[in-house]
Protein backbone atom coordinates (compact mmCIF):
# COMPACT_ATOMS: atom_id res chain seq x y z
CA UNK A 1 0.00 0.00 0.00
CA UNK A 2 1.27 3.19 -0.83
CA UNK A 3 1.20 6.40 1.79
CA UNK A 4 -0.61 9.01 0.93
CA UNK A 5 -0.30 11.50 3.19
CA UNK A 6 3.07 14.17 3.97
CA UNK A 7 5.36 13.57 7.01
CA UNK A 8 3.94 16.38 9.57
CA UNK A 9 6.65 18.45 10.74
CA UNK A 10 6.78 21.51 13.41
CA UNK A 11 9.37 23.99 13.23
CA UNK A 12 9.93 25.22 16.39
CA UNK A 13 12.85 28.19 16.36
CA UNK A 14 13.40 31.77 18.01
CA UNK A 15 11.41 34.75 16.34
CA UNK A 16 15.28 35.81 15.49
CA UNK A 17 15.99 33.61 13.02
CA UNK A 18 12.40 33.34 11.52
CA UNK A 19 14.26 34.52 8.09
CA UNK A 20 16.36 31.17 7.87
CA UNK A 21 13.49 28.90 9.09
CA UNK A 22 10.78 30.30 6.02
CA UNK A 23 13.65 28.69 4.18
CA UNK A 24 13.65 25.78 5.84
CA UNK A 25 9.99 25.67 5.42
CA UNK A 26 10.03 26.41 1.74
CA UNK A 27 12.58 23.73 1.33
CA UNK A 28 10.61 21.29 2.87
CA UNK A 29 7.84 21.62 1.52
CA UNK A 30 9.07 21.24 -2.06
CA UNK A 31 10.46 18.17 -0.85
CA UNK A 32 6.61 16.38 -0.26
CA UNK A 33 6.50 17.19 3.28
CA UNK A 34 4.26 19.32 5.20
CA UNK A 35 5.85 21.61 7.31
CA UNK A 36 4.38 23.63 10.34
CA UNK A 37 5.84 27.10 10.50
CA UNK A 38 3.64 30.11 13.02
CA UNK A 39 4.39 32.91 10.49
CA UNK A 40 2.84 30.55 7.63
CA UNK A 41 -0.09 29.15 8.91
CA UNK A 42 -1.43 30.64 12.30
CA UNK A 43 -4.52 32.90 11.29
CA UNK A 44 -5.28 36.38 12.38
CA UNK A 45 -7.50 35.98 15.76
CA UNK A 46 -6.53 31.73 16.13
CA UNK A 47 -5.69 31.44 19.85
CA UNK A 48 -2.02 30.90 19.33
CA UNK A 49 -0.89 28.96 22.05
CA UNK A 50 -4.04 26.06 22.05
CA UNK A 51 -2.98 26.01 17.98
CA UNK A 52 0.73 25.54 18.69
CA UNK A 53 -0.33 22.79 21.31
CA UNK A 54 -2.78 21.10 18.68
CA UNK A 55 -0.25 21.08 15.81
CA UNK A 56 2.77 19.91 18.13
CA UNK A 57 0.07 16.75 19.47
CA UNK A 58 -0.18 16.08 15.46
CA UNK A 59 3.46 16.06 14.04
CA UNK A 60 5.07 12.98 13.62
CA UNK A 61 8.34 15.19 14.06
CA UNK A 62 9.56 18.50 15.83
CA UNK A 63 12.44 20.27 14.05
CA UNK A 64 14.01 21.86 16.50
CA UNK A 65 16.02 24.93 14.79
CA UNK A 66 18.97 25.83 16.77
CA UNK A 67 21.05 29.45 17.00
CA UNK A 68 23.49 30.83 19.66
CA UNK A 69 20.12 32.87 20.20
CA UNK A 70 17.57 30.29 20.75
CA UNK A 71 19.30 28.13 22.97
CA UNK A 72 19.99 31.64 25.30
CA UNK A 73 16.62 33.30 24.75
CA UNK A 74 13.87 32.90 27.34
CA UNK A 75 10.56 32.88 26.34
CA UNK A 76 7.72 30.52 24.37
CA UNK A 77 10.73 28.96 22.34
CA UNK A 78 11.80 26.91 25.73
CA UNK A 79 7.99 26.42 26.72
CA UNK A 80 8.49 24.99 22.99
CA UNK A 81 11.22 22.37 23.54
CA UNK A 82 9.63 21.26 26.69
CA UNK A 83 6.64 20.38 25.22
CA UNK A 84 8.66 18.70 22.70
CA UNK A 85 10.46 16.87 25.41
CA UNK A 86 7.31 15.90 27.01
CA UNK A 87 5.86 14.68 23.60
CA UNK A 88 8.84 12.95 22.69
CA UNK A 89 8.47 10.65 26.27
CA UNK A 90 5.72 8.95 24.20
CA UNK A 91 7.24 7.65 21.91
CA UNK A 92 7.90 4.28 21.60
CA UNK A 93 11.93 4.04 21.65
CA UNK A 94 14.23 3.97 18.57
CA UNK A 95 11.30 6.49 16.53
CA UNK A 96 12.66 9.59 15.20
CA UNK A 97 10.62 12.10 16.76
CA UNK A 98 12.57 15.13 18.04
CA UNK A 99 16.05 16.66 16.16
CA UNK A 100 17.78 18.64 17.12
CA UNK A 101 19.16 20.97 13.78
CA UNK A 102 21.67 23.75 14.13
CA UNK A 103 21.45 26.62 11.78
CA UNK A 104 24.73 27.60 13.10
CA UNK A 105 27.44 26.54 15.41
CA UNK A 106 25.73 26.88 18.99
CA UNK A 107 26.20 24.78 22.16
CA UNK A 108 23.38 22.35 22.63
CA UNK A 109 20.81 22.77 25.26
CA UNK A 110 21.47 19.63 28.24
CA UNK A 111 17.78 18.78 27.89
CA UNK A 112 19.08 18.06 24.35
CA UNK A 113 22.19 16.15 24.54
CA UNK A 114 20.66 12.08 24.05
CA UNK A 115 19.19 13.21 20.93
CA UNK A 116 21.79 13.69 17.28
CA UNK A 117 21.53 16.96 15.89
CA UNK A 118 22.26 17.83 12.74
CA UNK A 119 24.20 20.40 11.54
CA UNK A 120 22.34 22.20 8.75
CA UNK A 121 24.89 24.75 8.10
CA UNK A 122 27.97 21.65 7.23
CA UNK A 123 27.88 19.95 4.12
CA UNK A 124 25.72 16.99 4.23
CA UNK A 125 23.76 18.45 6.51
CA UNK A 126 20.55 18.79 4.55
CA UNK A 127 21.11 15.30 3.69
CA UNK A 128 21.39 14.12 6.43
CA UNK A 129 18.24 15.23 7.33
CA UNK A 130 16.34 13.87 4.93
CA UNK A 131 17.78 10.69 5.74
CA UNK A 132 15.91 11.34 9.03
CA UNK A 133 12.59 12.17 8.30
CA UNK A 134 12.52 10.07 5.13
CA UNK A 135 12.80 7.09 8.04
CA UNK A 136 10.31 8.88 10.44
CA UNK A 137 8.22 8.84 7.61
CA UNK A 138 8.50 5.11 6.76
CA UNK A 139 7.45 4.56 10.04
CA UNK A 140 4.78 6.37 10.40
CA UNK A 141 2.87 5.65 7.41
CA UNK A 142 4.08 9.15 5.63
CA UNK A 143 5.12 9.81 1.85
CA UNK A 144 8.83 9.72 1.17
CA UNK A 145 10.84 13.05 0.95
CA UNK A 146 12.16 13.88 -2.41
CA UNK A 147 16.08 14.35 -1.94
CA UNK A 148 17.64 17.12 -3.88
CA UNK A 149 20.94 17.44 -4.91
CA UNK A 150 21.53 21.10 -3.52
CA UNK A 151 20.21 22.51 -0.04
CA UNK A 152 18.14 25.52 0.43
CA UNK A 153 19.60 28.58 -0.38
CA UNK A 154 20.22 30.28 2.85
CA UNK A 155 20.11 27.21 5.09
CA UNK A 156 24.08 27.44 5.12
CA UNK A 157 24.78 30.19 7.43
CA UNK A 158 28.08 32.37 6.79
CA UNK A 159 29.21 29.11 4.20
CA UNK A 160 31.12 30.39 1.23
CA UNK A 161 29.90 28.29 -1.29
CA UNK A 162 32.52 25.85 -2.56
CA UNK A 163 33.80 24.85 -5.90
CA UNK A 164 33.91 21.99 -7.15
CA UNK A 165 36.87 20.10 -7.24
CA UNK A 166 38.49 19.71 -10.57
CA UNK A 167 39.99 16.39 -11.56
CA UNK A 168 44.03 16.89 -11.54
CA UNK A 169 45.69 16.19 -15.33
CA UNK A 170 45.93 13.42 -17.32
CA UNK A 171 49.09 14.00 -17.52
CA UNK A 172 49.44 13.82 -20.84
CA UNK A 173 52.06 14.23 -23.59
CA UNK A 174 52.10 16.17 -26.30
CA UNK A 175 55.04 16.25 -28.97
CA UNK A 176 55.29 19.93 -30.18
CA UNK A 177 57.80 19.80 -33.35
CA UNK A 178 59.52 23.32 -34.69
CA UNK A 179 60.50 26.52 -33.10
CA UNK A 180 57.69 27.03 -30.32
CA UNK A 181 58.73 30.89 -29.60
CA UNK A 182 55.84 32.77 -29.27
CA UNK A 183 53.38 29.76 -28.77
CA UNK A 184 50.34 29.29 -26.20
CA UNK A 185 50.00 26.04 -24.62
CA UNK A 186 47.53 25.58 -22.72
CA UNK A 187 47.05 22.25 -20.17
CA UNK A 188 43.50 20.68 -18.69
CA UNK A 189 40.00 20.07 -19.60
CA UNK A 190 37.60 22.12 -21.51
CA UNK A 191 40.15 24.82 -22.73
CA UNK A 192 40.08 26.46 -25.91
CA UNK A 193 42.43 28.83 -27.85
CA UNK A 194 41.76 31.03 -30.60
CA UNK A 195 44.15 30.39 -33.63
CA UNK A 196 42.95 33.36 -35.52
């Protein structure tokens, strides 16, 4: 039987970093999956905190998006993770339920420290997550993610991107005859000279 529904996921971050999380969100969702995000899909005069308690109850995961400011910042974010610490106590164990995902490098919360993060600004990092939820979603009954082969733009925070590594030289010969004074030569892949 094939599932038919998307892998529920909250996003739970700081209002800080709300810019990096509609990313996320975006990202997601292209992927199949059907990500929670306040900003998104709370509705002008919904009773926030009963609608952030009824979506958390419904996930089958909590994303929990980590900065240097959301681990330090008091407020609804840590009424947030303990929920999400609460919820994850019902799960059966070995279920993917709770991760912990770093947007940056931060110190992870203690509450946090039996649970693998993810580090969503490294390379793999995306992937790595889809690995995840792509098993949280086997076992809960969920549609597959679709892996792509590039994250998010703006997931990577501060991340030059990289090139790509050429392959080194063949290495090889070429026999020049004659008097090369004067001459070009050029060495490596997909190089071209004008001989006009």
């Amino acid at each position: 039987m094939t599932a038919s529904r998307s892998l529920k996921i909250f996003l739970s971050y700081a209002f800080d970093d709300r810019d990096r999380v509609k990313k996320l969100h975006a990202y997601l969702s292209a992927q199949g999956a059907k990500p929670w995000l306040d900003t998104e899909q709370l509705l002008p005069g919904q009773d926030w905190k009963m609608e952030i308690g009824r979506v958390l109850d419904e996930s089958d995961v909590i994303l929990l998006c980590l900065t240097k400011r959301s681990v330090g910042k008091e407020g609804y974010v840590q009424k947030e993770l303990r929920l999400a610490l609460d919820r994850a106590l019902e799960m059966p164990e070995g279920r993917i339920f709770l991760i912990p995902a770093r947007l940056e490098e931060c110190e992870i919360p203690y509450s946090l420290k039996s649970y693998q993060w993810v580090d969503l600004f490294a390379d793999g990092g995306m992937e790595r997550l889809l690995k995840a939820l792509d098993l949280r979603a086997k076992q809960v009954g969920a549609k597959p993610l679709t892996s792509a082969d590039a994250p998010p733009p703006g997931i990577k925070a501060d991340q030059p991107k990289k090139k790509p590594k050429r392959k080194p030289s063949s290495g090889t010969v070429v026999n020049i005859q004659g008097d090369v004074t004067g001459s070009t030569i050029v060495i490596g892949d997909d190089n071209k000279v004008d001989t006009d």
